[in-house]
N, C-alpha and C. Protein backbone atom coordinates (compact mmCIF):
# COMPACT_ATOMS: atom_id res chain seq x y z
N UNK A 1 0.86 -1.19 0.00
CA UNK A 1 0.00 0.00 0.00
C UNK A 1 0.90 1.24 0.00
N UNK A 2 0.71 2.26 -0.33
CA UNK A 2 1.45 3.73 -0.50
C UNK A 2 1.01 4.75 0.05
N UNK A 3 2.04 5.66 0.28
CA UNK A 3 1.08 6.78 1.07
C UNK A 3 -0.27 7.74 1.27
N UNK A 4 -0.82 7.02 0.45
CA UNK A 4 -2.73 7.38 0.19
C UNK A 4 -3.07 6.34 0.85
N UNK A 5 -3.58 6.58 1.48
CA UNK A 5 -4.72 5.65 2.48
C UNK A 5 -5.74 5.37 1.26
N UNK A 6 -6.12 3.71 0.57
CA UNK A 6 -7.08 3.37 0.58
C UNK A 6 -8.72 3.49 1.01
N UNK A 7 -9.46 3.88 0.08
CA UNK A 7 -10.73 3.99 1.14
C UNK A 7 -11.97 2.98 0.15
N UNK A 8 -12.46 2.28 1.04
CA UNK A 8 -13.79 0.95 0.81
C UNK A 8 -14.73 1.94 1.06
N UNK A 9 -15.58 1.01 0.51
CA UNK A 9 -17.00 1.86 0.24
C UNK A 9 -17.29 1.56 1.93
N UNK A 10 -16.84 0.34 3.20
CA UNK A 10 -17.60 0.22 4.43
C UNK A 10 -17.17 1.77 5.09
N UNK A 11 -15.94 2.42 4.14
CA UNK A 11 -15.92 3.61 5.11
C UNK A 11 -16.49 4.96 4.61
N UNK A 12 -17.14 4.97 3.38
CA UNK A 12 -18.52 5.75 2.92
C UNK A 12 -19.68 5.91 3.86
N UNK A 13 -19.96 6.72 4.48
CA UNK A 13 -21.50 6.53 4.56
C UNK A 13 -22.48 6.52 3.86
N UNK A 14 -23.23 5.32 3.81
CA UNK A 14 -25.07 5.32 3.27
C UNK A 14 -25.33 6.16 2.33
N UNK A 15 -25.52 6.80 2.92
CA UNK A 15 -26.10 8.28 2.81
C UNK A 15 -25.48 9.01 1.76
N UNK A 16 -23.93 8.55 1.42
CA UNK A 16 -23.37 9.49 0.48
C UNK A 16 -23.05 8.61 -0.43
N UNK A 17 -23.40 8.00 -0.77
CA UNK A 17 -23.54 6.49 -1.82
C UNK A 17 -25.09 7.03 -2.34
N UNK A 18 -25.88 6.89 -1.48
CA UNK A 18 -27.20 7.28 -2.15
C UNK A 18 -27.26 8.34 -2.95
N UNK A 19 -26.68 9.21 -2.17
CA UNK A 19 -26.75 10.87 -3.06
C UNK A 19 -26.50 10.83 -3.99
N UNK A 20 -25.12 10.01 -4.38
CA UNK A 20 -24.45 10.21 -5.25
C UNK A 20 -24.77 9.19 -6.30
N UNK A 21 -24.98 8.52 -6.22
CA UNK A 21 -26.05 7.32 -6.99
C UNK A 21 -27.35 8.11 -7.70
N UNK A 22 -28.15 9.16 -6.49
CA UNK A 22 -28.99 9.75 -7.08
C UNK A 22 -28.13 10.85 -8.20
N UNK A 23 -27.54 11.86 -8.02
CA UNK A 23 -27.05 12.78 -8.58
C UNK A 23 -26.29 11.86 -9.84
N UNK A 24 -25.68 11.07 -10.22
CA UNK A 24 -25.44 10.01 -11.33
C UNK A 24 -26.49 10.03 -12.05
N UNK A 25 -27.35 9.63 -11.86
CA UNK A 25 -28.98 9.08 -12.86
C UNK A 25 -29.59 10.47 -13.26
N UNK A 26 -28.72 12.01 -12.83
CA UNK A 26 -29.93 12.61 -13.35
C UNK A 26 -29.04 13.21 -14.69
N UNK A 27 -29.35 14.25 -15.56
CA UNK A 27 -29.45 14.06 -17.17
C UNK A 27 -27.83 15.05 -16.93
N UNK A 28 -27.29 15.31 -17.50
CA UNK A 28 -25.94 16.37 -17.51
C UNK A 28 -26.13 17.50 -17.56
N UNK A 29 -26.93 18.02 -18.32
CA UNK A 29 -27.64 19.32 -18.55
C UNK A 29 -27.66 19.80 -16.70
N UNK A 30 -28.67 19.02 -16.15
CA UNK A 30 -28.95 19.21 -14.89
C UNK A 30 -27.92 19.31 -13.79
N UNK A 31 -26.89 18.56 -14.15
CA UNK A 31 -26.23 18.30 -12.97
C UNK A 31 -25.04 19.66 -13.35
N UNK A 32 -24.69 20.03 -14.76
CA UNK A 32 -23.72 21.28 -14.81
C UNK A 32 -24.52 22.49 -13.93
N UNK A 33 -26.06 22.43 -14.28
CA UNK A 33 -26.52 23.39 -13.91
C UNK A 33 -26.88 23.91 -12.67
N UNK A 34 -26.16 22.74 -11.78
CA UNK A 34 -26.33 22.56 -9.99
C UNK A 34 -24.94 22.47 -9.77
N UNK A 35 -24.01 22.53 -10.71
CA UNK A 35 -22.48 21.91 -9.76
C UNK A 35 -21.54 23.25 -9.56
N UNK A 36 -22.04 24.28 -10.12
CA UNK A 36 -21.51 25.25 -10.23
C UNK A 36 -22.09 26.81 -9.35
N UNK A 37 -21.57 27.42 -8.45
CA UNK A 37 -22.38 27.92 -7.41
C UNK A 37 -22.03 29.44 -7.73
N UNK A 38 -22.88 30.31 -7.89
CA UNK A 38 -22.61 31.91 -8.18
C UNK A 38 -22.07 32.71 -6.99
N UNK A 39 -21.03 32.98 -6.67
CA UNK A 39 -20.63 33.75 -5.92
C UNK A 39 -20.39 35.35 -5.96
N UNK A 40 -21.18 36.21 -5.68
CA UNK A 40 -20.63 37.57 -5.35
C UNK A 40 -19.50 37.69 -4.83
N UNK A 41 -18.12 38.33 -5.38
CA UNK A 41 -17.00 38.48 -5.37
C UNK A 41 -16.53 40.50 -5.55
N UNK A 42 -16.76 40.82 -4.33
CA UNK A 42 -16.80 42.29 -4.13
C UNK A 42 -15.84 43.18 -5.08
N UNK A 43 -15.84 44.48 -5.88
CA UNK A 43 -15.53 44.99 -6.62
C UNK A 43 -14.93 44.23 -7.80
N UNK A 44 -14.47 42.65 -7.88
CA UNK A 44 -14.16 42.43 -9.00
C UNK A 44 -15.73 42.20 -9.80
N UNK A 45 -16.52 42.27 -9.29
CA UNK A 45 -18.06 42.10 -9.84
C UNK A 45 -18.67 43.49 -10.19
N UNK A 46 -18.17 44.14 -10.18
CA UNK A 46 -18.49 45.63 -10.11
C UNK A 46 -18.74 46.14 -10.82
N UNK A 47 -17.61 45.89 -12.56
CA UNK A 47 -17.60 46.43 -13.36
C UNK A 47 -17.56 45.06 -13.91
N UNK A 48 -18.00 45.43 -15.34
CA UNK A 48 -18.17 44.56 -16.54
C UNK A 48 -16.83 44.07 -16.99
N UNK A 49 -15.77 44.49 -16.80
CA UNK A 49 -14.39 44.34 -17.59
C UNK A 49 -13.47 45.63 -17.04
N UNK A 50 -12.02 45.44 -16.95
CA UNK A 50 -10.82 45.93 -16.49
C UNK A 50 -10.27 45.99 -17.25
N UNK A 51 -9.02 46.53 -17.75
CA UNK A 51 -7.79 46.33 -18.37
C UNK A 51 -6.82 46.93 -18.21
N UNK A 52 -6.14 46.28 -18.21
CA UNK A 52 -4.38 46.91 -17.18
C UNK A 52 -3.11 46.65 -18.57
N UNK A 53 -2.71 47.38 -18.76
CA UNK A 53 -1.56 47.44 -19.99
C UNK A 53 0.04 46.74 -19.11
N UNK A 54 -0.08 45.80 -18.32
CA UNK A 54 1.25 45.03 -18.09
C UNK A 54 0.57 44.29 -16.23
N UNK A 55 1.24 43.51 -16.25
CA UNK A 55 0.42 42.22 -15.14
C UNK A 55 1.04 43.43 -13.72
N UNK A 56 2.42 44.29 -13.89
CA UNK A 56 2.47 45.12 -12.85
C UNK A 56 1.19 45.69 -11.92
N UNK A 57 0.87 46.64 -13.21
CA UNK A 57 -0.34 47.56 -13.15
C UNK A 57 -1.53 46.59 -12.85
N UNK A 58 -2.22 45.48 -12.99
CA UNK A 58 -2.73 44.71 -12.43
C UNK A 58 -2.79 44.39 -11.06
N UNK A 59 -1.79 43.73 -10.78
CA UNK A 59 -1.64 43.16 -9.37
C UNK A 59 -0.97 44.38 -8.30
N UNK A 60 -0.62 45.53 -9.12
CA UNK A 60 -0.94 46.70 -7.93
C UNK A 60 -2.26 46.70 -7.77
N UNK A 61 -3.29 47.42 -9.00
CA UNK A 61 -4.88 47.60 -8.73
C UNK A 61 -5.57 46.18 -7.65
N UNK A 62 -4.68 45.07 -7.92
CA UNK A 62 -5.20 44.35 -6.81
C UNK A 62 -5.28 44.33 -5.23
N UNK A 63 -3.51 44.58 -5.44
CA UNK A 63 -3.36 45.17 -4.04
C UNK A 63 -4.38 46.14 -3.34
N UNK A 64 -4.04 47.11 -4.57
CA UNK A 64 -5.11 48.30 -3.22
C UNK A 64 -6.33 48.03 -3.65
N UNK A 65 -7.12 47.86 -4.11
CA UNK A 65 -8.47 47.72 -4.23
C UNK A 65 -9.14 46.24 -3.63
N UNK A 66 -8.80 44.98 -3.48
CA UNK A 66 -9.25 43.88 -3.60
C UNK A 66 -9.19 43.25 -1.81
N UNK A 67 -10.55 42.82 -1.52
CA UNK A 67 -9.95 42.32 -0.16
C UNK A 67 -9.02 41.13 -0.24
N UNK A 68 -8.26 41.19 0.79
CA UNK A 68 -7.26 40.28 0.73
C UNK A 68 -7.52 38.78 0.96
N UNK A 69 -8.92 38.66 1.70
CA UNK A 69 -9.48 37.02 1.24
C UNK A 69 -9.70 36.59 0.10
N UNK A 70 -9.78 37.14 -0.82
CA UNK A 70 -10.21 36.97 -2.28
C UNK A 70 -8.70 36.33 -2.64
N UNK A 71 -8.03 36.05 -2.23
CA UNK A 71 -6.35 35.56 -2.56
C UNK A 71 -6.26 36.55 -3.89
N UNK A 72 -5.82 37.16 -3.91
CA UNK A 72 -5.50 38.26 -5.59
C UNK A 72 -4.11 39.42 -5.27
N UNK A 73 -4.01 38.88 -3.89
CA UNK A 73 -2.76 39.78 -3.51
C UNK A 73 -1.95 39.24 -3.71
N UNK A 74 -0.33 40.09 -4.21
CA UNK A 74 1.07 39.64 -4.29
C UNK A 74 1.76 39.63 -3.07
């Protein structure tokens, strides 16, 4: 065995076998249209489009403008 731990379905729960069994059977269409979650993402949502003439000028405007949870800081 190698340093990934093996995992059996006895150490799945039920419950997440079912789900996922259910979420399998339903059509693709459906399931892109649930797997993907809309997040509001503060001032980069703001405006329609940016453009910065060199990645400098970028990742300054990130610096000062962007909260720093958003990981976008240098």
């Amino acid at each position: 065995m190698n340093d990934v731990e093996q995992t059996t379905s006895n150490d799945i729960p039920s419950e997440w076998i079912a789900e996922f069994d259910a979420a399998a059977r339903r059509p693709l269409a459906q399931r892109l249209r649930y797997a993907f979650i809309r997040t509001y993402k503060p001032v980069l949502d703001d405006a329609p489009y940016r453009s910065f003439d060199s990645m400098s000028q970028y990742r300054a405007w990130c610096d000062r403008h962007l909260p720093i949870w958003l990981g976008y800081h240098s």
